[in-house]
Every structure is written in structure tokens, then in C-alpha cells.
N, C-alpha and C. Protein backbone atom coordinates (compact mmCIF):
# COMPACT_ATOMS: atom_id res chain seq x y z
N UNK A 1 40.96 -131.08 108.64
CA UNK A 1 41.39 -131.62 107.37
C UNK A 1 42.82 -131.11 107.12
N UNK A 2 43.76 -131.84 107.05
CA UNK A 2 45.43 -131.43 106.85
C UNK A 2 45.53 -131.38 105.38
N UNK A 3 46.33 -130.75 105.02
CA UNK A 3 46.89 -130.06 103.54
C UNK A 3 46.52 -131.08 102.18
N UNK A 4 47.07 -132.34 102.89
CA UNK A 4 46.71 -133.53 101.42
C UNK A 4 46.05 -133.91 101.11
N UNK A 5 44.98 -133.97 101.95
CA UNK A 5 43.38 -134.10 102.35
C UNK A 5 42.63 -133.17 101.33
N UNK A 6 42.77 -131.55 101.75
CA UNK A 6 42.09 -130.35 100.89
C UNK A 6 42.47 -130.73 99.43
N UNK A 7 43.94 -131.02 99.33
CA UNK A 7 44.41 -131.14 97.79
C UNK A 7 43.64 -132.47 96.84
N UNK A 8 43.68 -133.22 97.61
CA UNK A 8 42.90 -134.52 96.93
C UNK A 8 41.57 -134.81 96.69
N UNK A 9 40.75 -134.23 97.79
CA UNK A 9 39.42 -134.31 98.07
C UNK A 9 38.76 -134.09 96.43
N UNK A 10 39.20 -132.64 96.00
CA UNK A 10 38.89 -131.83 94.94
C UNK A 10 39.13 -132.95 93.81
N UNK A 11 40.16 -133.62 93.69
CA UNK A 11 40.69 -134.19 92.29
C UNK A 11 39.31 -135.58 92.49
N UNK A 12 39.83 -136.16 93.63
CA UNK A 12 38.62 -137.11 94.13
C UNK A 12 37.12 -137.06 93.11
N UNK A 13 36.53 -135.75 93.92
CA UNK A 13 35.22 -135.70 93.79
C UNK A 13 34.92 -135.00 91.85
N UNK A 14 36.12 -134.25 91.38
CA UNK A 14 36.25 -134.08 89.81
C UNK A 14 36.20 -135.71 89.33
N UNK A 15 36.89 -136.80 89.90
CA UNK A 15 37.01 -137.50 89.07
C UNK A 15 35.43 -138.54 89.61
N UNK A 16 34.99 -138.34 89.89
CA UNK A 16 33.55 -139.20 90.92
C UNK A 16 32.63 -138.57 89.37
N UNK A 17 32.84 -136.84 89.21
CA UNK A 17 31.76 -136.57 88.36
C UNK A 17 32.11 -137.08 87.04
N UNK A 18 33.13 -136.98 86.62
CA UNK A 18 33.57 -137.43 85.36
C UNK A 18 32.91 -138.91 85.18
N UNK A 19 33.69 -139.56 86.00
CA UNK A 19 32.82 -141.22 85.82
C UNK A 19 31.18 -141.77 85.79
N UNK A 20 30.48 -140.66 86.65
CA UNK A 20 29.01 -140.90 86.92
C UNK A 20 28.65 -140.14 85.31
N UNK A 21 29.36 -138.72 84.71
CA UNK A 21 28.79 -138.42 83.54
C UNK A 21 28.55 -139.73 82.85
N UNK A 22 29.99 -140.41 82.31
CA UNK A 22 30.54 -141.11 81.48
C UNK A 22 29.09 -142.53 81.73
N UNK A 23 28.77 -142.73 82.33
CA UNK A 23 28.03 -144.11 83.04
C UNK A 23 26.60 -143.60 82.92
N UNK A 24 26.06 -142.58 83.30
CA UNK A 24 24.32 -141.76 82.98
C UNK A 24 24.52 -142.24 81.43
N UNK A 25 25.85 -141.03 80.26
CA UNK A 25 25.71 -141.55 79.18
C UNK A 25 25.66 -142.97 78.62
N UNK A 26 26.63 -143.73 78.71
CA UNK A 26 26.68 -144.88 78.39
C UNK A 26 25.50 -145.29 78.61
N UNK A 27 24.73 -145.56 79.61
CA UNK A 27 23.57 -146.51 80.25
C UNK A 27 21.96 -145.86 79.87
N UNK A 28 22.37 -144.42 78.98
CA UNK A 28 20.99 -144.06 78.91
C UNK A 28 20.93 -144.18 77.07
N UNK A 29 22.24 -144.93 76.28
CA UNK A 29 22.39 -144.44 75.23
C UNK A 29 21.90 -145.89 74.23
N UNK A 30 21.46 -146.94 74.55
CA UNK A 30 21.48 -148.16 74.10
C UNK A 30 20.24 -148.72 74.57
N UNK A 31 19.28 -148.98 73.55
CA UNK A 31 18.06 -149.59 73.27
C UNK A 31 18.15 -151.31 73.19
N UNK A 32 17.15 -151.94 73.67
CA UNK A 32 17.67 -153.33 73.39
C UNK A 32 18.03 -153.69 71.53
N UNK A 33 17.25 -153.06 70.79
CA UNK A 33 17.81 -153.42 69.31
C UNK A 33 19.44 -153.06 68.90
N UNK A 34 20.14 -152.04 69.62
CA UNK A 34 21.41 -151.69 69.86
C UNK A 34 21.85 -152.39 70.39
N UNK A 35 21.64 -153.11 71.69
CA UNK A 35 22.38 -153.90 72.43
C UNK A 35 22.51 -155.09 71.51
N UNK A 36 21.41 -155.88 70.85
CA UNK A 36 21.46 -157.18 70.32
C UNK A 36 22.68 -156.50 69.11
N UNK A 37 22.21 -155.47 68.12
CA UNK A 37 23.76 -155.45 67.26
C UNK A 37 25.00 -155.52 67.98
N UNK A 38 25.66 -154.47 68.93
CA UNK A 38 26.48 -154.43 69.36
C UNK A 38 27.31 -155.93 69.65
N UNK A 39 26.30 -156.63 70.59
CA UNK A 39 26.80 -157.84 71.03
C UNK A 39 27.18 -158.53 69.93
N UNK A 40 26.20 -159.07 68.86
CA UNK A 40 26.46 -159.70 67.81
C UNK A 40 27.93 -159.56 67.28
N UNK A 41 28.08 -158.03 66.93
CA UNK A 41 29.34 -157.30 66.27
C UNK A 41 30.82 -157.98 67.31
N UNK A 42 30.30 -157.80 68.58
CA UNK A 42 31.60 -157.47 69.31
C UNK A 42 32.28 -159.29 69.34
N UNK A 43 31.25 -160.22 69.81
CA UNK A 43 31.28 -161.72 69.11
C UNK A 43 32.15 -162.09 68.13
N UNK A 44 32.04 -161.65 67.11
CA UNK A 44 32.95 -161.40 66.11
C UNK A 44 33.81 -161.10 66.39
N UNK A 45 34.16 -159.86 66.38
CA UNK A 45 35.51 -159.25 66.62
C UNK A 45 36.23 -160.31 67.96
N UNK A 46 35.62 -160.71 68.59
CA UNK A 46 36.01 -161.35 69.55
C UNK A 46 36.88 -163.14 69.24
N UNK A 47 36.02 -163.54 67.91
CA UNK A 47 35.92 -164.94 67.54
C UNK A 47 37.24 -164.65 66.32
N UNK A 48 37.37 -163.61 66.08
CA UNK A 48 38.45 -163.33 65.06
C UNK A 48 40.07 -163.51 65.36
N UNK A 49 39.92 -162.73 66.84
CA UNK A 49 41.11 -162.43 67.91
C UNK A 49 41.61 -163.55 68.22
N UNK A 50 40.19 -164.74 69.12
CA UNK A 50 40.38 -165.76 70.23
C UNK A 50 39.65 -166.72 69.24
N UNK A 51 40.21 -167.81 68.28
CA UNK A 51 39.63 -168.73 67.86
C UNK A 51 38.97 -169.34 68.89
N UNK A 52 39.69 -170.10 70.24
CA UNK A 52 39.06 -171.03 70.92
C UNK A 52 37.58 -170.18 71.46
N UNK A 53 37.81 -169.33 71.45
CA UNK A 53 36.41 -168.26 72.14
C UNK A 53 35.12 -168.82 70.88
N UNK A 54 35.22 -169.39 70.01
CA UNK A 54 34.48 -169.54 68.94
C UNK A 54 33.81 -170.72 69.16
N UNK A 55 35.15 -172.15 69.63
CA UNK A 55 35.03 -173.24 69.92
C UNK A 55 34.23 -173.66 71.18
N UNK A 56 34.85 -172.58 71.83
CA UNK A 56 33.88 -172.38 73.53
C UNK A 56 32.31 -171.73 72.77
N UNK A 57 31.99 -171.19 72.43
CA UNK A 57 30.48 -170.77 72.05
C UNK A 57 29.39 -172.31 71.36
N UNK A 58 30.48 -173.11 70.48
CA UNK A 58 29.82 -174.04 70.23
C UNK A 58 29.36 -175.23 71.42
N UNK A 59 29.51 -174.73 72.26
CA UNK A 59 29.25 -176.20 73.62
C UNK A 59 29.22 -175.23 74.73
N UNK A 60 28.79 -174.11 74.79
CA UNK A 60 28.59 -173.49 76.09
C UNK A 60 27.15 -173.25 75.93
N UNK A 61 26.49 -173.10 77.41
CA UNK A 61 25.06 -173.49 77.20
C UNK A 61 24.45 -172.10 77.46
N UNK A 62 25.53 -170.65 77.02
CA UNK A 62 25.20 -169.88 77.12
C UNK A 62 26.37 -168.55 77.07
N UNK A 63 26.32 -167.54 77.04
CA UNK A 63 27.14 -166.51 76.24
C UNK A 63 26.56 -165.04 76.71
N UNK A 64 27.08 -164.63 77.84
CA UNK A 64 26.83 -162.67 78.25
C UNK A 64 28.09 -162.17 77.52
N UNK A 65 27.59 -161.45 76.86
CA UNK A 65 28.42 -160.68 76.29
C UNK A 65 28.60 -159.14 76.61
N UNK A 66 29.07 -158.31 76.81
CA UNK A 66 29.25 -156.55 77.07
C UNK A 66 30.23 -156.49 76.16
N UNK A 67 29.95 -155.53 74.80
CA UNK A 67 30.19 -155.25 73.76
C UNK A 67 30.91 -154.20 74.12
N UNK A 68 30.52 -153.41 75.68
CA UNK A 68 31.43 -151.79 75.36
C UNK A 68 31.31 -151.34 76.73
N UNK A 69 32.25 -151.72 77.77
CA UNK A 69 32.46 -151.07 79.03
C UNK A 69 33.49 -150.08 79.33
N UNK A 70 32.52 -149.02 80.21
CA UNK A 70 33.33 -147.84 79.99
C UNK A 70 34.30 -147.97 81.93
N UNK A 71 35.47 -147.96 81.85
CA UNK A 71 36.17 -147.57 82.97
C UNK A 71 36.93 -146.64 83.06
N UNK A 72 37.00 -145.73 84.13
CA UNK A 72 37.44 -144.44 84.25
C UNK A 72 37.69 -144.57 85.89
N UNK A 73 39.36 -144.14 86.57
CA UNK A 73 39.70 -143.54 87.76
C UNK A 73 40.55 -142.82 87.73
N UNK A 74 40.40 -141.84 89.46
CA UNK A 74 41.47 -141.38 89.64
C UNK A 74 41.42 -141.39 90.85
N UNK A 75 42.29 -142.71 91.71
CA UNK A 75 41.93 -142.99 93.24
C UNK A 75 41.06 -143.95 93.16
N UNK A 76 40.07 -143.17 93.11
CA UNK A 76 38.40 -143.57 93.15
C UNK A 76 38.16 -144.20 91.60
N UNK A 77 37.64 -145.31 91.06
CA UNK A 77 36.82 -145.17 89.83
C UNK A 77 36.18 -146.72 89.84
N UNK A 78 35.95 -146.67 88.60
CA UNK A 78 34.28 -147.60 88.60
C UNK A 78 34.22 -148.06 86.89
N UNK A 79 33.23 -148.84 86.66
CA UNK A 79 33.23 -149.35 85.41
C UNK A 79 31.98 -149.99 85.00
N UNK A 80 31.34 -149.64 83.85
CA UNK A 80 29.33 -149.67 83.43
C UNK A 80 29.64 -150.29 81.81
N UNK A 81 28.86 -150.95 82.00
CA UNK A 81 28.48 -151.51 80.60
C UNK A 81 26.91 -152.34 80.52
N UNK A 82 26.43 -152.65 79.80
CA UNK A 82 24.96 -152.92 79.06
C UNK A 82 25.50 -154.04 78.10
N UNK A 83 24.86 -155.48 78.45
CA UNK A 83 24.73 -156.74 77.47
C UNK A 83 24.01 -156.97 77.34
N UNK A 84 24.28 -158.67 76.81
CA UNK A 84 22.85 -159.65 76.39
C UNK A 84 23.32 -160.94 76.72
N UNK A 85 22.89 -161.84 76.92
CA UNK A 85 22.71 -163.59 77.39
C UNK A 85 22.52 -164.13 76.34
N UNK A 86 22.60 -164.48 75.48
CA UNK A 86 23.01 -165.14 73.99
C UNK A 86 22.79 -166.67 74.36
N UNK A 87 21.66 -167.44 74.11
CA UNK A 87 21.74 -169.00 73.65
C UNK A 87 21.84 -169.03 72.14
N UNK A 88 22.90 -169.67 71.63
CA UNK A 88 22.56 -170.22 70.22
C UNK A 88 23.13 -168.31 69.60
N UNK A 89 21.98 -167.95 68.66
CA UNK A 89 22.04 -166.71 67.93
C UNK A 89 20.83 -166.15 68.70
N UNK A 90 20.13 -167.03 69.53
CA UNK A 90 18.89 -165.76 70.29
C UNK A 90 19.50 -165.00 71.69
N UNK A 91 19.12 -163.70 71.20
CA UNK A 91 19.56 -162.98 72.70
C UNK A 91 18.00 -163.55 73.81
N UNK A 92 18.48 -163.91 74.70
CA UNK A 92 17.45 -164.50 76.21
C UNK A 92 17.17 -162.99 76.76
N UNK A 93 18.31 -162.46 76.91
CA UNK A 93 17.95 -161.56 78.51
C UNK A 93 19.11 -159.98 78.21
N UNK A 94 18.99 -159.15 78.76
CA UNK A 94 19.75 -158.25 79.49
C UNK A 94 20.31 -157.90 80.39
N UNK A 95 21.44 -158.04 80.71
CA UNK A 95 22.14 -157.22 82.07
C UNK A 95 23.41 -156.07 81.83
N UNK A 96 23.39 -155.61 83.27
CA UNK A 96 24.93 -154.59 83.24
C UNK A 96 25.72 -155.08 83.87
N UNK A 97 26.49 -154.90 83.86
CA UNK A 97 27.86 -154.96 84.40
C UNK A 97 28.94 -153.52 85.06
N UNK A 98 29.05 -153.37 86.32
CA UNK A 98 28.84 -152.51 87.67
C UNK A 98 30.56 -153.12 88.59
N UNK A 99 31.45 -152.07 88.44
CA UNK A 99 32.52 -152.17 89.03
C UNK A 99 32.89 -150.70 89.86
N UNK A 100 33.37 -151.38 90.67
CA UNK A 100 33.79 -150.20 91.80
C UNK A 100 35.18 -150.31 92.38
N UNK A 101 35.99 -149.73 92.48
CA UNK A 101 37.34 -149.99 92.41
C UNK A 101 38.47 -148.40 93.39
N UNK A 102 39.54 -148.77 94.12
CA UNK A 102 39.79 -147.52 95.03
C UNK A 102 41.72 -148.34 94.54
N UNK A 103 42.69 -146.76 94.94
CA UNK A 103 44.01 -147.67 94.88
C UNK A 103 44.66 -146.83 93.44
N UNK A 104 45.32 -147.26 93.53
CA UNK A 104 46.75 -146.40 93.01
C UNK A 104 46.04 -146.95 91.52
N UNK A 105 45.75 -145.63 90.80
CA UNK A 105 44.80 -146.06 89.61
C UNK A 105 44.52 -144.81 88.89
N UNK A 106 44.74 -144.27 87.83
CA UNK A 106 44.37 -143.21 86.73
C UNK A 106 44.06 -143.88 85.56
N UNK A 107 43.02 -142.83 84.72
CA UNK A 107 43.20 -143.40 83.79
C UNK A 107 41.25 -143.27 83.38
N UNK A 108 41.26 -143.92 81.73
CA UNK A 108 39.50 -144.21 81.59
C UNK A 108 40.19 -145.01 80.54
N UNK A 109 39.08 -146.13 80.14
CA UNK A 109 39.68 -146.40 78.71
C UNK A 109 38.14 -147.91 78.47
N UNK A 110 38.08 -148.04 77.11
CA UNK A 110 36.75 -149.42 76.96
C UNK A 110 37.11 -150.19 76.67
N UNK A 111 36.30 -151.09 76.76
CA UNK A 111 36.55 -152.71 76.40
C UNK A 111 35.55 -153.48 76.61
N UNK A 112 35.26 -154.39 75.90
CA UNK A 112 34.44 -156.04 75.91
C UNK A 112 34.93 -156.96 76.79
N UNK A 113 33.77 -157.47 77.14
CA UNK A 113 34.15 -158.55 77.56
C UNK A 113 33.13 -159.94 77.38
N UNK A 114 33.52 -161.29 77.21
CA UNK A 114 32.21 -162.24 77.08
C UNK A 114 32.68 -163.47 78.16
N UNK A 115 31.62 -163.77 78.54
CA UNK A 115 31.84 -164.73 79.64
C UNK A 115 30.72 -166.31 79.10
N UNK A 116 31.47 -167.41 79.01
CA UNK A 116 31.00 -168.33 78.50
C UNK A 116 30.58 -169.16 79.59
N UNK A 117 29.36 -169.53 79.42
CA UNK A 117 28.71 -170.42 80.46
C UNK A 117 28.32 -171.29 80.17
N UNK A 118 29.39 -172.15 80.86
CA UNK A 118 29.64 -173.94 80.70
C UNK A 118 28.98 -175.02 81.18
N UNK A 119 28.67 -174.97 82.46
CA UNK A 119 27.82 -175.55 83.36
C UNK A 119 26.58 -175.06 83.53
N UNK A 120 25.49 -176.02 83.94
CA UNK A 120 24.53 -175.64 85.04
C UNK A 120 24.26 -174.73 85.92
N UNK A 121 25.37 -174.93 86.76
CA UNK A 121 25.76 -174.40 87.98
C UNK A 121 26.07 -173.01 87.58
N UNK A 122 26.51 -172.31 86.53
CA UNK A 122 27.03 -171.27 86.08
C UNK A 122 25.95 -170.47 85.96
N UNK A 123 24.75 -171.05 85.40
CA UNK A 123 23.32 -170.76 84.20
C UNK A 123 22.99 -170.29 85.83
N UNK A 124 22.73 -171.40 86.81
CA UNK A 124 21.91 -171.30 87.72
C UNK A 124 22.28 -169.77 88.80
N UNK A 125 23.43 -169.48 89.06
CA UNK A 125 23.88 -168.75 89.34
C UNK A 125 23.29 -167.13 89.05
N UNK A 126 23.46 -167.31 87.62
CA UNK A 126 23.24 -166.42 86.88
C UNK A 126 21.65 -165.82 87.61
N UNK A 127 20.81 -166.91 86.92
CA UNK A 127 19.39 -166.63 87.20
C UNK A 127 19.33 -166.44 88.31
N UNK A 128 19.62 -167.37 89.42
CA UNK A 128 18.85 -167.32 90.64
C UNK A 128 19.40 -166.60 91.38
N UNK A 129 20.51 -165.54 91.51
CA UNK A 129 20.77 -164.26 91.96
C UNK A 129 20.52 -162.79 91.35
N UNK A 130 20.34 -161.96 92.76
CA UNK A 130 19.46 -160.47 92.43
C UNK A 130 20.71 -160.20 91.14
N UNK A 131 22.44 -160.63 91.51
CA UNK A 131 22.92 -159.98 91.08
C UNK A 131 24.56 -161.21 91.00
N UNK A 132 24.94 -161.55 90.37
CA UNK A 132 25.94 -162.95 90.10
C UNK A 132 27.40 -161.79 90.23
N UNK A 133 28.16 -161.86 91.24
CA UNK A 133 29.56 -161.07 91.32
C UNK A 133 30.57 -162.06 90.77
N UNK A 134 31.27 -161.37 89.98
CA UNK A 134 32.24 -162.34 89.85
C UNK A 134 33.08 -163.07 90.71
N UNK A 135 33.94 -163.95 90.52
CA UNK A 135 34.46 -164.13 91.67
C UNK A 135 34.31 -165.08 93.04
N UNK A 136 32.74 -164.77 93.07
CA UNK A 136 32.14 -165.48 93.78
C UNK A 136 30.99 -166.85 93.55
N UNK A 137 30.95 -167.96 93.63
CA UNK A 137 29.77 -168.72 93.35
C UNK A 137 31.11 -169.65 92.18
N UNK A 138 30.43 -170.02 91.42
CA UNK A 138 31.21 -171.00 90.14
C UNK A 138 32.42 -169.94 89.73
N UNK A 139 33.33 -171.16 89.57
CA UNK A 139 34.38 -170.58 88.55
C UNK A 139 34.63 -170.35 87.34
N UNK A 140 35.20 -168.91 87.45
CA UNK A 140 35.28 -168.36 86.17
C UNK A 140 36.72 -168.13 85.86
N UNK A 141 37.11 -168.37 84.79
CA UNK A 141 38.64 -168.60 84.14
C UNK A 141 38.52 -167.49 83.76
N UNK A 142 39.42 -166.39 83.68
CA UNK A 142 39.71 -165.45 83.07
C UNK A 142 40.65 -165.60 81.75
N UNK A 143 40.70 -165.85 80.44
CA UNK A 143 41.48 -166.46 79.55
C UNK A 143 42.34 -165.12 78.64
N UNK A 144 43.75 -165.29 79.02
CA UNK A 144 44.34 -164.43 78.54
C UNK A 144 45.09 -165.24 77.49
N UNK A 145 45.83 -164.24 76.25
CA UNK A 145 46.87 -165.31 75.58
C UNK A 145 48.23 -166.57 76.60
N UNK A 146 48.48 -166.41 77.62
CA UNK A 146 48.68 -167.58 78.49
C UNK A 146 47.72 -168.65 78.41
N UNK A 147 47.04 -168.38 79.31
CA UNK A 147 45.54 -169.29 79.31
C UNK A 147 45.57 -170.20 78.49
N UNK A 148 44.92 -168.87 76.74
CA UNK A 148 44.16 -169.73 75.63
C UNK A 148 45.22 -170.49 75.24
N UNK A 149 46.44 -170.61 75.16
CA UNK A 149 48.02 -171.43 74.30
C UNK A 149 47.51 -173.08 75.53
N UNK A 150 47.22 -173.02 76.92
CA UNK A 150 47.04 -174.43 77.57
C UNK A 150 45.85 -175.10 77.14
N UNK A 151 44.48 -174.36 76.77
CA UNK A 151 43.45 -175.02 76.60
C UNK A 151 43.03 -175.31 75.65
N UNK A 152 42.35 -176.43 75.54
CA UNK A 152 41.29 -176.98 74.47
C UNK A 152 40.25 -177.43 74.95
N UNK A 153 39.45 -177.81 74.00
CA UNK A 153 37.83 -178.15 73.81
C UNK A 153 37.56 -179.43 75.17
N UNK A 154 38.61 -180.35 74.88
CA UNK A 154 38.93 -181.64 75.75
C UNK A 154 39.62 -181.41 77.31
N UNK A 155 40.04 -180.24 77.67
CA UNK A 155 40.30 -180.00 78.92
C UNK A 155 39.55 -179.01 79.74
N UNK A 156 38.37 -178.41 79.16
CA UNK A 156 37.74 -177.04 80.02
C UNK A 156 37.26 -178.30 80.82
N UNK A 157 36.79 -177.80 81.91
CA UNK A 157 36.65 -178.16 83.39
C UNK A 157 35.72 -177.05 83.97
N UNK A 158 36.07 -176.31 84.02
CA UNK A 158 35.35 -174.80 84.75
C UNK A 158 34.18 -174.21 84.42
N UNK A 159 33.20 -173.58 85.42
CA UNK A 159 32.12 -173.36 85.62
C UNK A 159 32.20 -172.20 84.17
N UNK A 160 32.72 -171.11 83.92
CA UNK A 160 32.66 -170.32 82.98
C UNK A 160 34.11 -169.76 82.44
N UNK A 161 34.06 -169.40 81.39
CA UNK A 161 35.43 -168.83 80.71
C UNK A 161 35.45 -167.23 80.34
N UNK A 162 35.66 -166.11 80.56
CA UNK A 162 36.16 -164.76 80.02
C UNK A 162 36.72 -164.52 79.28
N UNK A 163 36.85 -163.51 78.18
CA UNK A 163 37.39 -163.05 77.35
C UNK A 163 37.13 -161.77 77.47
N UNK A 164 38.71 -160.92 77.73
CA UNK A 164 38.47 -159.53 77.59
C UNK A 164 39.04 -159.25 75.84
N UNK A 165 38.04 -158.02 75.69
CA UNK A 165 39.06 -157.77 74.23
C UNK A 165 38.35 -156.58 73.83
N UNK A 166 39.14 -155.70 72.61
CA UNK A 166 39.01 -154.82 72.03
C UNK A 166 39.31 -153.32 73.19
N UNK A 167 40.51 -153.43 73.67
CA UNK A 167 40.83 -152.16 74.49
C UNK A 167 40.95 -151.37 73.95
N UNK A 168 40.42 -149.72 74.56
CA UNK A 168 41.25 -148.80 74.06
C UNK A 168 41.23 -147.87 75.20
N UNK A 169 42.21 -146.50 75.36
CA UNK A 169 42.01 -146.01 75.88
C UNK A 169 43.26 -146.00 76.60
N UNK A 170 43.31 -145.58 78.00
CA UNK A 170 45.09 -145.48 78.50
C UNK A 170 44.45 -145.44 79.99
N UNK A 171 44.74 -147.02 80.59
CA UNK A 171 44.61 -147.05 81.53
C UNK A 171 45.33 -148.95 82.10
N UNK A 172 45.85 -148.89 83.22
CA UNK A 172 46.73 -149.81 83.10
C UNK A 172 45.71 -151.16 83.87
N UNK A 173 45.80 -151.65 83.09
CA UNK A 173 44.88 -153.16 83.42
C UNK A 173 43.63 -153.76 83.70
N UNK A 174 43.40 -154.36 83.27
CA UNK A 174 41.50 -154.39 83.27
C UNK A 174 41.27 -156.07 84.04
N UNK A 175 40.24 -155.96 84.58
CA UNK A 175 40.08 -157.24 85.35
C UNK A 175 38.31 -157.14 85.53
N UNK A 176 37.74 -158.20 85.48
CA UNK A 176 36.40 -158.64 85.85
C UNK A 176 36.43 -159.41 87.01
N UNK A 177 37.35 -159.05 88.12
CA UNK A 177 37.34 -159.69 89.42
C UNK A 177 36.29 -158.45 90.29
N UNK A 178 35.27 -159.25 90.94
CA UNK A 178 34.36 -158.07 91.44
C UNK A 178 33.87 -157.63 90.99
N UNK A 179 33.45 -157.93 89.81
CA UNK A 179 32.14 -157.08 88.78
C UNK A 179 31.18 -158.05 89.43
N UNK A 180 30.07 -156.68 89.06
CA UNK A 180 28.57 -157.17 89.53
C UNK A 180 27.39 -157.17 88.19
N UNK A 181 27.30 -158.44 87.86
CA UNK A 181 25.89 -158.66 86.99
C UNK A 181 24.87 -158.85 87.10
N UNK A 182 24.09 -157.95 86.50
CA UNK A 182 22.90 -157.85 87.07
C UNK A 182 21.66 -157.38 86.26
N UNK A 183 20.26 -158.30 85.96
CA UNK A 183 19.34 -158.05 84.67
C UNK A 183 19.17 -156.96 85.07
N UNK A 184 18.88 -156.58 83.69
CA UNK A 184 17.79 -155.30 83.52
C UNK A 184 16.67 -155.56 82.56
N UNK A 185 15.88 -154.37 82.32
CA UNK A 185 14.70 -154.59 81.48
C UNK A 185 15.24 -153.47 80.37
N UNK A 186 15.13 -154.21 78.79
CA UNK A 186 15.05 -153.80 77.98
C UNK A 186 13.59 -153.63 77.17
């Protein structure tokens, strides 16, 4: 093992524990009656920010929401959060949301995110995998203020739409490329 190796290993494996704390807590701290507020709440805050995110809920044939994902690296890091599948105002289902990530990267910081499901093909996805990665299978628009200024109600096209929102924390850029969703039992 050469010099940069010994020096890093250490910061490495400090920052491996930090993130697995941060993720045990998060994931052991939220009951499904928590999850259904949270989501509800974060919806809001979300529909306040992103009008069209409001417009997209009225004609999407479905709505995962993660009210509060925690990401944390250094080198190494990763990213956990706990939702709900929203038809209408009924929560359907539960899942998490599971990122793993390597590369010139410091930092922890939270955020929401809701992913609107437009199609069939989106729904089907969802269900009929152990685990729906982003990225992969139907398309998903990631909608930033760029994005939302081109679209309307009369031009979505795409299998699902994203909305990140409510950051905090100090860490440089957030992406749902390669997240892994996946039910759980509440």
C-alpha cells in the first residue's frame, strides 16, 4: 500500500461510517403514518415552487414521492430515502430510494424528490420490477427551471417527469440518474 493509499483509505472508510449511520437513522425513523404526512407536506411545498408539478399530478396516473433523502460523500457516498405511490390523495404503496455514487464528490446535504407517472408503461415498470432504476426502462424527464419554462400540459410526451426540490445542506449537485426504487413493507 503506497503513501496515498494509507492516507485515504482512513478518510474513505470515516466517511462509509458516517453515511451508513446517517441511512440506519433515516430508514429506521419513519412509520408508514409519517411517511403518508411527510409526502403529503412535501407535495405541497413542491406544488408551491413548480406550478406545472401541480398540473402534472392532475393527469398522471400516479405520483412516488420521497419527501426527505439523505446524501452524504467523500469519494465514496450514497443516498436513502423512504416514500409513497400516491393515486389521487390515496397513498397505494411504499418504497426507498438507494443511490450509490464514487468520484470527485464531498459533501451531505437533503432533498425531495417526486416522480410523475404518465404512462402505462411507467406504472408497469414500476410494479413488475424487484426494483425500477432510474434511467433505465421508460423515460424519465428530469424537470429543472429550464425544462419547466418549455413545457406544458399539451406537449408532455414522456414516460415520467421528476422534480427535485427543497435542498439543503452543502453539497454540489443532486441527480436521480441511477437511483434504485424499490417497495417496502410498511
Amino acid at each position: 500500500m503506497n503513501i496515498v493509499q494509507k492516507r485515504i483509505l482512513p478518510i474513505v472508510l470515516a466517511t462509509l461510517a458516517l453515511v451508513s449511520a446517517s441511512f440506519l437513522h433515516s430508514a429506521s425513523a419513519a412509520t408508514a403514518e409519517d411517511l403518508n404526512t411527510d409526502s403529503r407536506q412535501a407535495l405541497q411545498i413542491l406544488y408551491k415552487s413548480q406550478p406545472l408539478a401541480e398540473k402534472l399530478s392532475q393527469t398522471a396516473k400516479a405520483v412516488l414521492v420521497f419527501p426527505n433523502i439523505v446524501k452524504a460523500g467523500l469519494v465514496f457516498g450514497g443516498s436513502y430515502g423512504e416514500g409513497v405511490l400516491m393515486k389521487g390523495e390515496k397513498v397505494e404503496d411504499y418504497y426507498n430510494s438507494v443511490a450509490g455514487s464514487w468520484g470527485l464528490q464531498i459533501g451531505a446535504q437533503s432533498y425531495g424528490y417526486a416522480v410523475f407517472l404518465m404512462s402505462d408503461k411507467a406504472m408497469a415498470q414500476l410494479a413488475e420490477t424487484s426494483g425500477w432504476e432510474i434511467g433505465v426502462g421508460p423515460t424519465v424527464v428530469v424537470v429543472d427551471e429550464g425544462v419547466a419554462k418549455n413545457l406544458s400540459t399539451s406537449t408532455l410526451q414522456d414516460d415520467a417527469y421528476a422534480f427535485i426540490f427543497d435542498q439543503q445542506g452543502l453539497m454540489a449537485g443532486v441527480s436521480i440518474e441511477g437511483t434504485k426504487i424499490s417497495r417496502i413493507r410498511r
